[in-house]
N, C-alpha and C. Protein backbone atom coordinates (compact mmCIF):
# COMPACT_ATOMS: atom_id res chain seq x y z
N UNK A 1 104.79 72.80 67.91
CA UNK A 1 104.06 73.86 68.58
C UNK A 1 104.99 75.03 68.89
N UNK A 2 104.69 76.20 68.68
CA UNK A 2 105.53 78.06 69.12
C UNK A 2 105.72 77.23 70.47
N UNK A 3 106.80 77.89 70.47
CA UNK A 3 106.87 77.99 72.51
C UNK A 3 107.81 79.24 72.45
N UNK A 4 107.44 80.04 73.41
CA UNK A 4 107.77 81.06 74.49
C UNK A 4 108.95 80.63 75.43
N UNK A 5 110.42 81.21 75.30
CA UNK A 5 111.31 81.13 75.98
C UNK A 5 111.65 82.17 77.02
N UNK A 6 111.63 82.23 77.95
CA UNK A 6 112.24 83.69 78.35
C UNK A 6 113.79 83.00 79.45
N UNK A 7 114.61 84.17 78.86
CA UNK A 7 115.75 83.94 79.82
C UNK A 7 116.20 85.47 80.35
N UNK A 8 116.68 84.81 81.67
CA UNK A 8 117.19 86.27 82.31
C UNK A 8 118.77 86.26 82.47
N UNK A 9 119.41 87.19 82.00
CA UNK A 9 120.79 87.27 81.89
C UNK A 9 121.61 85.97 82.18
N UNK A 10 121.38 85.36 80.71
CA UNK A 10 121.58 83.88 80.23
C UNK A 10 122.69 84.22 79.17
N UNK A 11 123.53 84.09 79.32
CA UNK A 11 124.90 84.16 78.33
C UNK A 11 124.71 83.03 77.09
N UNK A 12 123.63 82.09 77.40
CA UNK A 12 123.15 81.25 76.47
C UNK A 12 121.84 82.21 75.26
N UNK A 13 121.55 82.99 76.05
CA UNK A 13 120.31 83.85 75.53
C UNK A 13 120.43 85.18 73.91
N UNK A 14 119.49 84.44 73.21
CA UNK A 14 119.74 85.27 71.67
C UNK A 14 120.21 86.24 72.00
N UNK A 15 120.75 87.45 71.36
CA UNK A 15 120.83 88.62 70.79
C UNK A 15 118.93 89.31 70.86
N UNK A 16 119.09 90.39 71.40
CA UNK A 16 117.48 91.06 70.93
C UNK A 16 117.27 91.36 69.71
N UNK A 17 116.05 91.15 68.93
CA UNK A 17 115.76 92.14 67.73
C UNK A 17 114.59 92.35 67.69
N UNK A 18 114.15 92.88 68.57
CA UNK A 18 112.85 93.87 68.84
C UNK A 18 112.71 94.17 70.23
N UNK A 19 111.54 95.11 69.98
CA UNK A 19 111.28 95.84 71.13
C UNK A 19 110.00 95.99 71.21
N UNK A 20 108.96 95.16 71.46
CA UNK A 20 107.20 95.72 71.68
C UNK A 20 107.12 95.96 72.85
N UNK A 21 106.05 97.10 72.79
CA UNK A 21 105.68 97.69 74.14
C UNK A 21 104.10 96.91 74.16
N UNK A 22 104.16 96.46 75.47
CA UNK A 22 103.17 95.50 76.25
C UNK A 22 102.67 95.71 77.22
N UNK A 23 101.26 94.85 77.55
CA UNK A 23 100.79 95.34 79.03
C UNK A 23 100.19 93.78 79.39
N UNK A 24 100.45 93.83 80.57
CA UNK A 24 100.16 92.81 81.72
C UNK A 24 98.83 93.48 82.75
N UNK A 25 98.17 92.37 83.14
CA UNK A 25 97.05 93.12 83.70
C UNK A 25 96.92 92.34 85.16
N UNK A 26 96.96 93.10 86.11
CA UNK A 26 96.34 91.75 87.45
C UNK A 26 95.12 92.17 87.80
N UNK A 27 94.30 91.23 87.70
CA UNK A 27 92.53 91.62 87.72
C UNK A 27 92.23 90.86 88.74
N UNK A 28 91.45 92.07 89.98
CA UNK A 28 90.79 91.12 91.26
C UNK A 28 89.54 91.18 90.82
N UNK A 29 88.98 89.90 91.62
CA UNK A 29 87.46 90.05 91.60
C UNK A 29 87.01 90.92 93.08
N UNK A 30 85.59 91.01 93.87
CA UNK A 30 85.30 91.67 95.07
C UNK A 30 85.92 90.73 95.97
N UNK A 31 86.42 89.51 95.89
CA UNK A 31 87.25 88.87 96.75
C UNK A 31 88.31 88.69 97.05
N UNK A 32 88.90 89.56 96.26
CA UNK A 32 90.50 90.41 95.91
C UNK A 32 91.42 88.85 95.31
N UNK A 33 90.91 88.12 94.50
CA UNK A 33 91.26 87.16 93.96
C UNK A 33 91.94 87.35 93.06
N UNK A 34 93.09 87.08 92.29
CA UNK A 34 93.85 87.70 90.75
C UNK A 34 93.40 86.56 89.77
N UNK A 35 93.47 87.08 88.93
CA UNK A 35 93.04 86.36 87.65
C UNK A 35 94.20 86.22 86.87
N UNK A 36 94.27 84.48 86.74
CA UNK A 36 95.30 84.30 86.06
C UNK A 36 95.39 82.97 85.71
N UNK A 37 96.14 83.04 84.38
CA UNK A 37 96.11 81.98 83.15
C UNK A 37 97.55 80.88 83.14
N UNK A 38 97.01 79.97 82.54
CA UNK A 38 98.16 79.07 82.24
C UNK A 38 98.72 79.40 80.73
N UNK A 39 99.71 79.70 80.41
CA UNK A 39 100.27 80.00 78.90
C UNK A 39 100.26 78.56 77.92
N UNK A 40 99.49 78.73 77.15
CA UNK A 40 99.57 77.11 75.95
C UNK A 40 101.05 77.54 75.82
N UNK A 41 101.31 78.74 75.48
CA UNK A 41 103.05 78.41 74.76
C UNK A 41 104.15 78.40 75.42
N UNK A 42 104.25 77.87 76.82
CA UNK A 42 105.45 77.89 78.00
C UNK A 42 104.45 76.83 79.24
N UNK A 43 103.41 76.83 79.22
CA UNK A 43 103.07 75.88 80.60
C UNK A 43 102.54 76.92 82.13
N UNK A 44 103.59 77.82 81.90
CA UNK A 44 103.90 79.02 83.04
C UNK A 44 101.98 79.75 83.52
N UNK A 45 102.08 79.69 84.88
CA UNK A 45 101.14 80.75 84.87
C UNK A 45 101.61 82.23 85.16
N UNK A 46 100.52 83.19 84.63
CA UNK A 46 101.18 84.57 84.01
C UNK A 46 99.37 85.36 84.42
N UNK A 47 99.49 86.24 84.59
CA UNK A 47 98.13 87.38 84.80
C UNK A 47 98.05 87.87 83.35
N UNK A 48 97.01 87.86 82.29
CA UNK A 48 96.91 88.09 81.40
C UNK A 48 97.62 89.52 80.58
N UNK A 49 97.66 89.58 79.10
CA UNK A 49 98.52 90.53 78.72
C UNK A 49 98.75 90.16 77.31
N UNK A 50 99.67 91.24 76.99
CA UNK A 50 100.26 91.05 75.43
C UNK A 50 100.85 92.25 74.50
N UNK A 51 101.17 92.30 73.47
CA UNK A 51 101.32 93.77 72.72
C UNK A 51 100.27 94.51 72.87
N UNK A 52 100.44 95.74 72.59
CA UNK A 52 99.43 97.25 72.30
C UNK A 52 99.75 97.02 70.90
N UNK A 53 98.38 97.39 70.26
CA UNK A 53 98.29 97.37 69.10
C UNK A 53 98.61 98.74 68.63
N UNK A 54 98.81 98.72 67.31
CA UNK A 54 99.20 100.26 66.81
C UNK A 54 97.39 100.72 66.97
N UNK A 55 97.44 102.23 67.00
CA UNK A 55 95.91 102.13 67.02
C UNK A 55 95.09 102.47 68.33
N UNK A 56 95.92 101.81 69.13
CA UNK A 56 95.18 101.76 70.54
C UNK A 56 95.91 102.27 71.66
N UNK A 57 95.14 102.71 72.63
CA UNK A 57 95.52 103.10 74.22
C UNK A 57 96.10 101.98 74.72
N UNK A 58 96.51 102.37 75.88
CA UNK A 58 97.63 100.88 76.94
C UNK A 58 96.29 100.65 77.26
N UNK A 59 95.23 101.69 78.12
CA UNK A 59 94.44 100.88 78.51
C UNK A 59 93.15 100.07 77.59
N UNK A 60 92.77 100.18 76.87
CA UNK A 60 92.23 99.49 75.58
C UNK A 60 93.15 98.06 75.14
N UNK A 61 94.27 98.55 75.12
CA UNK A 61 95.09 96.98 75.12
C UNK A 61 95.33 95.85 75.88
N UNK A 62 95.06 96.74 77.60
CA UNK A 62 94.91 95.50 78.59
C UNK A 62 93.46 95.23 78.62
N UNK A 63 92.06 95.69 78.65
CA UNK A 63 91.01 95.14 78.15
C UNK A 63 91.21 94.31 77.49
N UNK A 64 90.75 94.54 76.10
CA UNK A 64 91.34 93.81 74.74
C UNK A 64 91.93 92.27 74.96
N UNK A 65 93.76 92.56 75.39
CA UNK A 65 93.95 91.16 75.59
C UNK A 65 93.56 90.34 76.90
N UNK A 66 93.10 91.26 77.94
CA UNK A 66 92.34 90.13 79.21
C UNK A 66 91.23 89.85 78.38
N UNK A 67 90.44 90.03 77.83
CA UNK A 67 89.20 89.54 77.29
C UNK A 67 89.29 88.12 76.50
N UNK A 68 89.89 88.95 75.64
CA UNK A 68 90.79 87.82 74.16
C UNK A 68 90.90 86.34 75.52
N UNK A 69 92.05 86.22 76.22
CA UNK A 69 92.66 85.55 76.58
C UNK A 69 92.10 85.04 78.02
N UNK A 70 90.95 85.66 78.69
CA UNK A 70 90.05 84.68 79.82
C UNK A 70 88.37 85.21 79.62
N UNK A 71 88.62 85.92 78.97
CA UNK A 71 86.78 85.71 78.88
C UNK A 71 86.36 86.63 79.58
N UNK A 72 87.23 87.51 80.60
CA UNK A 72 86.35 88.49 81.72
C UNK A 72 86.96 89.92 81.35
N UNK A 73 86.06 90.67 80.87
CA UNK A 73 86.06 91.89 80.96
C UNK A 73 86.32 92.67 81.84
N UNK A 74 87.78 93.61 82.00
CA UNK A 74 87.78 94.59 83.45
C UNK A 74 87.48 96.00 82.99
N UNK A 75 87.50 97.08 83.73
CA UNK A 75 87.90 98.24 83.95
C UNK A 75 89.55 98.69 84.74
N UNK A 76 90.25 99.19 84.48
CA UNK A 76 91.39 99.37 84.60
C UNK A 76 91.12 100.42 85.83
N UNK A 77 92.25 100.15 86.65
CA UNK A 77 92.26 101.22 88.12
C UNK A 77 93.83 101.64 88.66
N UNK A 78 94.59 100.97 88.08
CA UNK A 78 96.16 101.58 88.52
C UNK A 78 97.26 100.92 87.74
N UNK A 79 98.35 101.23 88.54
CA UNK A 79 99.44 101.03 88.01
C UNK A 79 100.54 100.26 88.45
N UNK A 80 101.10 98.83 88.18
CA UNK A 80 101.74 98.37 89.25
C UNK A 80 103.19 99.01 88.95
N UNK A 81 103.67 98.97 87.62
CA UNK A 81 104.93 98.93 86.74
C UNK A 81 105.29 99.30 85.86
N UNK A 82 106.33 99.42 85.50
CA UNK A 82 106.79 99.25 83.90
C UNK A 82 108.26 98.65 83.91
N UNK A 83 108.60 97.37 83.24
CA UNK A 83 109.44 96.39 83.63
C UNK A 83 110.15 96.85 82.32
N UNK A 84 111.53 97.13 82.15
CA UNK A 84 112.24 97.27 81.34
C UNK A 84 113.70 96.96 81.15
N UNK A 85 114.03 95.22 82.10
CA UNK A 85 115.30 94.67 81.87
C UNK A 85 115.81 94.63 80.23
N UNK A 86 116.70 95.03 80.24
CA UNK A 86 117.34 94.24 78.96
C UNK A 86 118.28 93.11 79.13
N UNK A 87 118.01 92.33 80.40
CA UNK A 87 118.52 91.44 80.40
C UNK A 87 117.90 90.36 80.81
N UNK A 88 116.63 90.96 80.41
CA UNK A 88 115.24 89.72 80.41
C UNK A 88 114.88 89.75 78.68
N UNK A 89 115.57 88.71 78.26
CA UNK A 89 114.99 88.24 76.64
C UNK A 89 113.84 86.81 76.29
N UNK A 90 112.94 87.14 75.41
CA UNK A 90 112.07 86.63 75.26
C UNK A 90 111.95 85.72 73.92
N UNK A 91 112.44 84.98 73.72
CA UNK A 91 112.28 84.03 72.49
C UNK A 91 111.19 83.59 71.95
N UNK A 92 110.38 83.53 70.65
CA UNK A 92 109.38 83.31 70.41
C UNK A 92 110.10 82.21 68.88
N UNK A 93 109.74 80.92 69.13
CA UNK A 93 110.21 79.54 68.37
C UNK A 93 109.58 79.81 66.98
N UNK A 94 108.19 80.63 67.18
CA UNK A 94 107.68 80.50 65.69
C UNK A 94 108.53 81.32 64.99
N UNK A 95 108.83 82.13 65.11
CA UNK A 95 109.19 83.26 64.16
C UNK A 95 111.00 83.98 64.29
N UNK A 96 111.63 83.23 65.19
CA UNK A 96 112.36 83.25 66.03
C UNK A 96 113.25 85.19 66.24
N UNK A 97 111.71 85.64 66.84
CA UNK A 97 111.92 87.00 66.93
C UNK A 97 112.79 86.82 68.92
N UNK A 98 113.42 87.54 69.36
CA UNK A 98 114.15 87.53 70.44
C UNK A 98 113.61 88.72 71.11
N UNK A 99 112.86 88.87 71.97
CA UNK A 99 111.93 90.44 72.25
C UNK A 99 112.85 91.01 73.83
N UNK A 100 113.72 91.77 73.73
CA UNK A 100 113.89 92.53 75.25
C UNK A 100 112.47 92.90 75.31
N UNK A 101 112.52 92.92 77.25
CA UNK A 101 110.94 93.11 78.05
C UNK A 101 110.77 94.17 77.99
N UNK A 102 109.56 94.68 77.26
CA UNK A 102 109.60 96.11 77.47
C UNK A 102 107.17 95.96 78.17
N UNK A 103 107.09 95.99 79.46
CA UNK A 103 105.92 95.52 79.65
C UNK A 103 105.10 96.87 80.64
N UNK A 104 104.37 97.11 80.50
CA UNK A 104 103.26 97.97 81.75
C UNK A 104 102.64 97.03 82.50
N UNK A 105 102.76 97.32 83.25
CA UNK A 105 101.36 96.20 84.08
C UNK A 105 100.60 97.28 84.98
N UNK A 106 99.66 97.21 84.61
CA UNK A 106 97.98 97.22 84.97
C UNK A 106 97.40 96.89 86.35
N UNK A 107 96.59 97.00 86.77
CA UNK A 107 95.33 96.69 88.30
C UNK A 107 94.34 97.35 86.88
N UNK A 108 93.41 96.06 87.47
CA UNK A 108 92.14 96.02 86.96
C UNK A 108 91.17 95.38 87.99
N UNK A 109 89.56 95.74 87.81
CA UNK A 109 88.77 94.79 88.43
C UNK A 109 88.14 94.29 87.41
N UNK A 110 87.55 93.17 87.58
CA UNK A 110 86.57 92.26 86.68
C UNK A 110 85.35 93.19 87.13
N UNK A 111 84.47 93.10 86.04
CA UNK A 111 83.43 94.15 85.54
C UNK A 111 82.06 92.89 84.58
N UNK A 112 82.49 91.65 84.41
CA UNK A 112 81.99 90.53 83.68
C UNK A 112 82.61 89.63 83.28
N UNK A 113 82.00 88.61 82.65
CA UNK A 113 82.41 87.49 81.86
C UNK A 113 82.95 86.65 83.47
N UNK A 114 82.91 85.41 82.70
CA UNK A 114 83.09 84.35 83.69
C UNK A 114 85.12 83.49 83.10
N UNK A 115 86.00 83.16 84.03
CA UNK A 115 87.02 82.43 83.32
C UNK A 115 86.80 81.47 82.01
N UNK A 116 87.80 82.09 80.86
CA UNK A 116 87.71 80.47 80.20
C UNK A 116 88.67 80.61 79.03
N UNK A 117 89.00 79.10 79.18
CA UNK A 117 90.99 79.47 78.40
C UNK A 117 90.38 79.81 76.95
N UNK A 118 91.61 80.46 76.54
CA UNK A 118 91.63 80.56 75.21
C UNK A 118 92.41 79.81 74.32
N UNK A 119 93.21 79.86 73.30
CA UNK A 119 94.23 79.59 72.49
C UNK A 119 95.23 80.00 72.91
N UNK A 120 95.16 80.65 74.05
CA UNK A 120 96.79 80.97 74.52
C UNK A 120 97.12 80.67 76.02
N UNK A 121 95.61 80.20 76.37
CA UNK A 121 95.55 80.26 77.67
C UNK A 121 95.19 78.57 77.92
N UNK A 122 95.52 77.44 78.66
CA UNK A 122 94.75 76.50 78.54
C UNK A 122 93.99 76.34 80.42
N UNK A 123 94.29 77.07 80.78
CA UNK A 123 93.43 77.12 82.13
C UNK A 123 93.99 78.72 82.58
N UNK A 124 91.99 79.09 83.00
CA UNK A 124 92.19 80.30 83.58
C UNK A 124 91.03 80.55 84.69
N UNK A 125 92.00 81.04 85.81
CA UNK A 125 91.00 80.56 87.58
C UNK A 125 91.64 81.97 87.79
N UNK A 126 90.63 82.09 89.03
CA UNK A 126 90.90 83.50 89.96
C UNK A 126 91.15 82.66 91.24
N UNK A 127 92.50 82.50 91.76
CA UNK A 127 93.57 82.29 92.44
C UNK A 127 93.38 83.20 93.79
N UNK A 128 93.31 82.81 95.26
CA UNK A 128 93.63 83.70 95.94
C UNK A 128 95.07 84.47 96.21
N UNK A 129 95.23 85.65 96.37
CA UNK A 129 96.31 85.84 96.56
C UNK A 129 97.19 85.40 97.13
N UNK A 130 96.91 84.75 98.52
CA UNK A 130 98.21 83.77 99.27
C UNK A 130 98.32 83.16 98.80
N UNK A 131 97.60 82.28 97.34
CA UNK A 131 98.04 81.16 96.62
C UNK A 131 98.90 81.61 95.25
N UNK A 132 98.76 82.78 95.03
CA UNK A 132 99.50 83.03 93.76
C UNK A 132 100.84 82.19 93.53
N UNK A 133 101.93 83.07 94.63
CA UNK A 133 103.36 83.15 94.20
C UNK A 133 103.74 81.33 94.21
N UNK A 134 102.85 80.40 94.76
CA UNK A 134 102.99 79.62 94.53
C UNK A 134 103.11 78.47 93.51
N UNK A 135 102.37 79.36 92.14
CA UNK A 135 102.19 78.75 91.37
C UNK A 135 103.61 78.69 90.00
N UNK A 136 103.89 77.81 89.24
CA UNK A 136 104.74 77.60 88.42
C UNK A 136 104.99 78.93 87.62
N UNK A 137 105.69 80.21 87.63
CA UNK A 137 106.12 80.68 86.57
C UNK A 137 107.11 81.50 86.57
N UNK A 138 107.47 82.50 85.17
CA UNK A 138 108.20 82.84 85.14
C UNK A 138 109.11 83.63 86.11
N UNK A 139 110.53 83.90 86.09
CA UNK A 139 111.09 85.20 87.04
C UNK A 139 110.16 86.11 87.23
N UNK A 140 109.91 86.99 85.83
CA UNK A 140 109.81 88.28 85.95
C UNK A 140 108.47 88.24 86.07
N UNK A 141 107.33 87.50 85.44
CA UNK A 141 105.91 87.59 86.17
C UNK A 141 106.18 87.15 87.64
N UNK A 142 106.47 86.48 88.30
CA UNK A 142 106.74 86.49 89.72
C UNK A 142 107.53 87.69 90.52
N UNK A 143 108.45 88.74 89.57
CA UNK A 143 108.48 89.78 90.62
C UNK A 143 107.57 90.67 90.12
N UNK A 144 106.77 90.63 89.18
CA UNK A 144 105.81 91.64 88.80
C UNK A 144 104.35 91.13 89.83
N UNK A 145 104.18 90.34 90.11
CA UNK A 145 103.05 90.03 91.14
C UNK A 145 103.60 90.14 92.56
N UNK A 146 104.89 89.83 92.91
CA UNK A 146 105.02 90.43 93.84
C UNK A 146 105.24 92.12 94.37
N UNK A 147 105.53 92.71 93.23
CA UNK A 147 105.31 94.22 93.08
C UNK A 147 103.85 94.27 93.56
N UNK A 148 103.54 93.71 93.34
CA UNK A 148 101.38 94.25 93.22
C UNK A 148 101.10 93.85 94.63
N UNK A 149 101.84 92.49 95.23
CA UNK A 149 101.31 92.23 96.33
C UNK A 149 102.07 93.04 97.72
N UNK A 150 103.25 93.59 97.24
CA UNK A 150 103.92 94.42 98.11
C UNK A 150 104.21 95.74 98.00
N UNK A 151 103.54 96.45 96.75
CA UNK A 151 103.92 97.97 96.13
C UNK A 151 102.94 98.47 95.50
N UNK A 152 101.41 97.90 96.25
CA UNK A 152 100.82 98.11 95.55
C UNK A 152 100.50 99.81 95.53
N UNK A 153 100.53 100.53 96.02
CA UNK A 153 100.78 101.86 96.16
C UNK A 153 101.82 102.80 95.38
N UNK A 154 103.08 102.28 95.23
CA UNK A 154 104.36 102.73 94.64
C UNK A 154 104.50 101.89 93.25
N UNK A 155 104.78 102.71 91.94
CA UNK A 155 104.50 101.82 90.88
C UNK A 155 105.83 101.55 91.20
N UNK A 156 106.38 100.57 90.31
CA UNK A 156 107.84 99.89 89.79
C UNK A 156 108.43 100.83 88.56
N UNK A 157 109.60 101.17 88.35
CA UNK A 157 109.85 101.33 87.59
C UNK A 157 111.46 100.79 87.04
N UNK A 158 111.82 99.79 86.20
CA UNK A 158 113.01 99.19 85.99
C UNK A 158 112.79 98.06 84.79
């Protein structure tokens, strides 16, 4: 099975050879709940996301892959970030491409559709916020949700 590595300034960690620009989305419902997935290819839970396609807007791309990947359709409303360590590398086993983070993240509200995993997702719930940071995942999705839960006003930029 692909699996998804990410390391953060890991002296063990590939060399980069690429660079996609990406978007992450945190979607409340009217109960200010975030929506968020378990990754089939790491275990990790993560707020939905992925590449921008050539072709398309950032915001068309966080639609797009929240849809793809839980089933609920948002409308987009702000801005938490734009995360751009290069010393956050991303390993991908299939293809063994090494991706520095190059990510936007998004505020969205749900607008339809009900949770439901996909092929990339194998469980996807709307989480209250005091329960988020609790849950299993990565560094940098964990300071990117805590950006949202503490900045939500001031984007990120780094």
């Amino acid at each position: 099975m692909a699996r998804r590595i990410d390391f953060y300034d890991d002296p063990d960690a590939p060399a980069p050879n690429s660079l996609v620009p990406s978007v992450n989305v945190v979607v409340t419902n009217e109960a200010g709940d975030i929506l968020m997935i378990r990754r089939s290819d790491n275990g990790n839970w993560a707020v939905p996301g992925g590449a921008i396609d050539l072709g398309e807007s950032l915001p068309q791309a966080a639609v797009r892959e929240t849809l793809e990947e839980t089933g609920v359709l948002c409308e987009i409303t702000g801005l938490v970030g734009i995360y751009t360590d290069p010393k956050h590398v991303i390993l991908y086993t299939s293809n063994g491409e090494a991706r520095q983070e190059f990510s936007i993240v998004l505020t969205a509200r749900a607008v339809a559709g009900e949770p439901t995993p996909s092929s990339e997702s194998t469980e996807v719930r709307w989480i209250p916020r005091h329960h988020v940071e609790a849950l299993p995942m990565d560094r940098s999705m964990a300071l990117r949700i805590d950006h949202y839960l503490t900045e939500m006003y001031l984007p990120h930029i780094g």
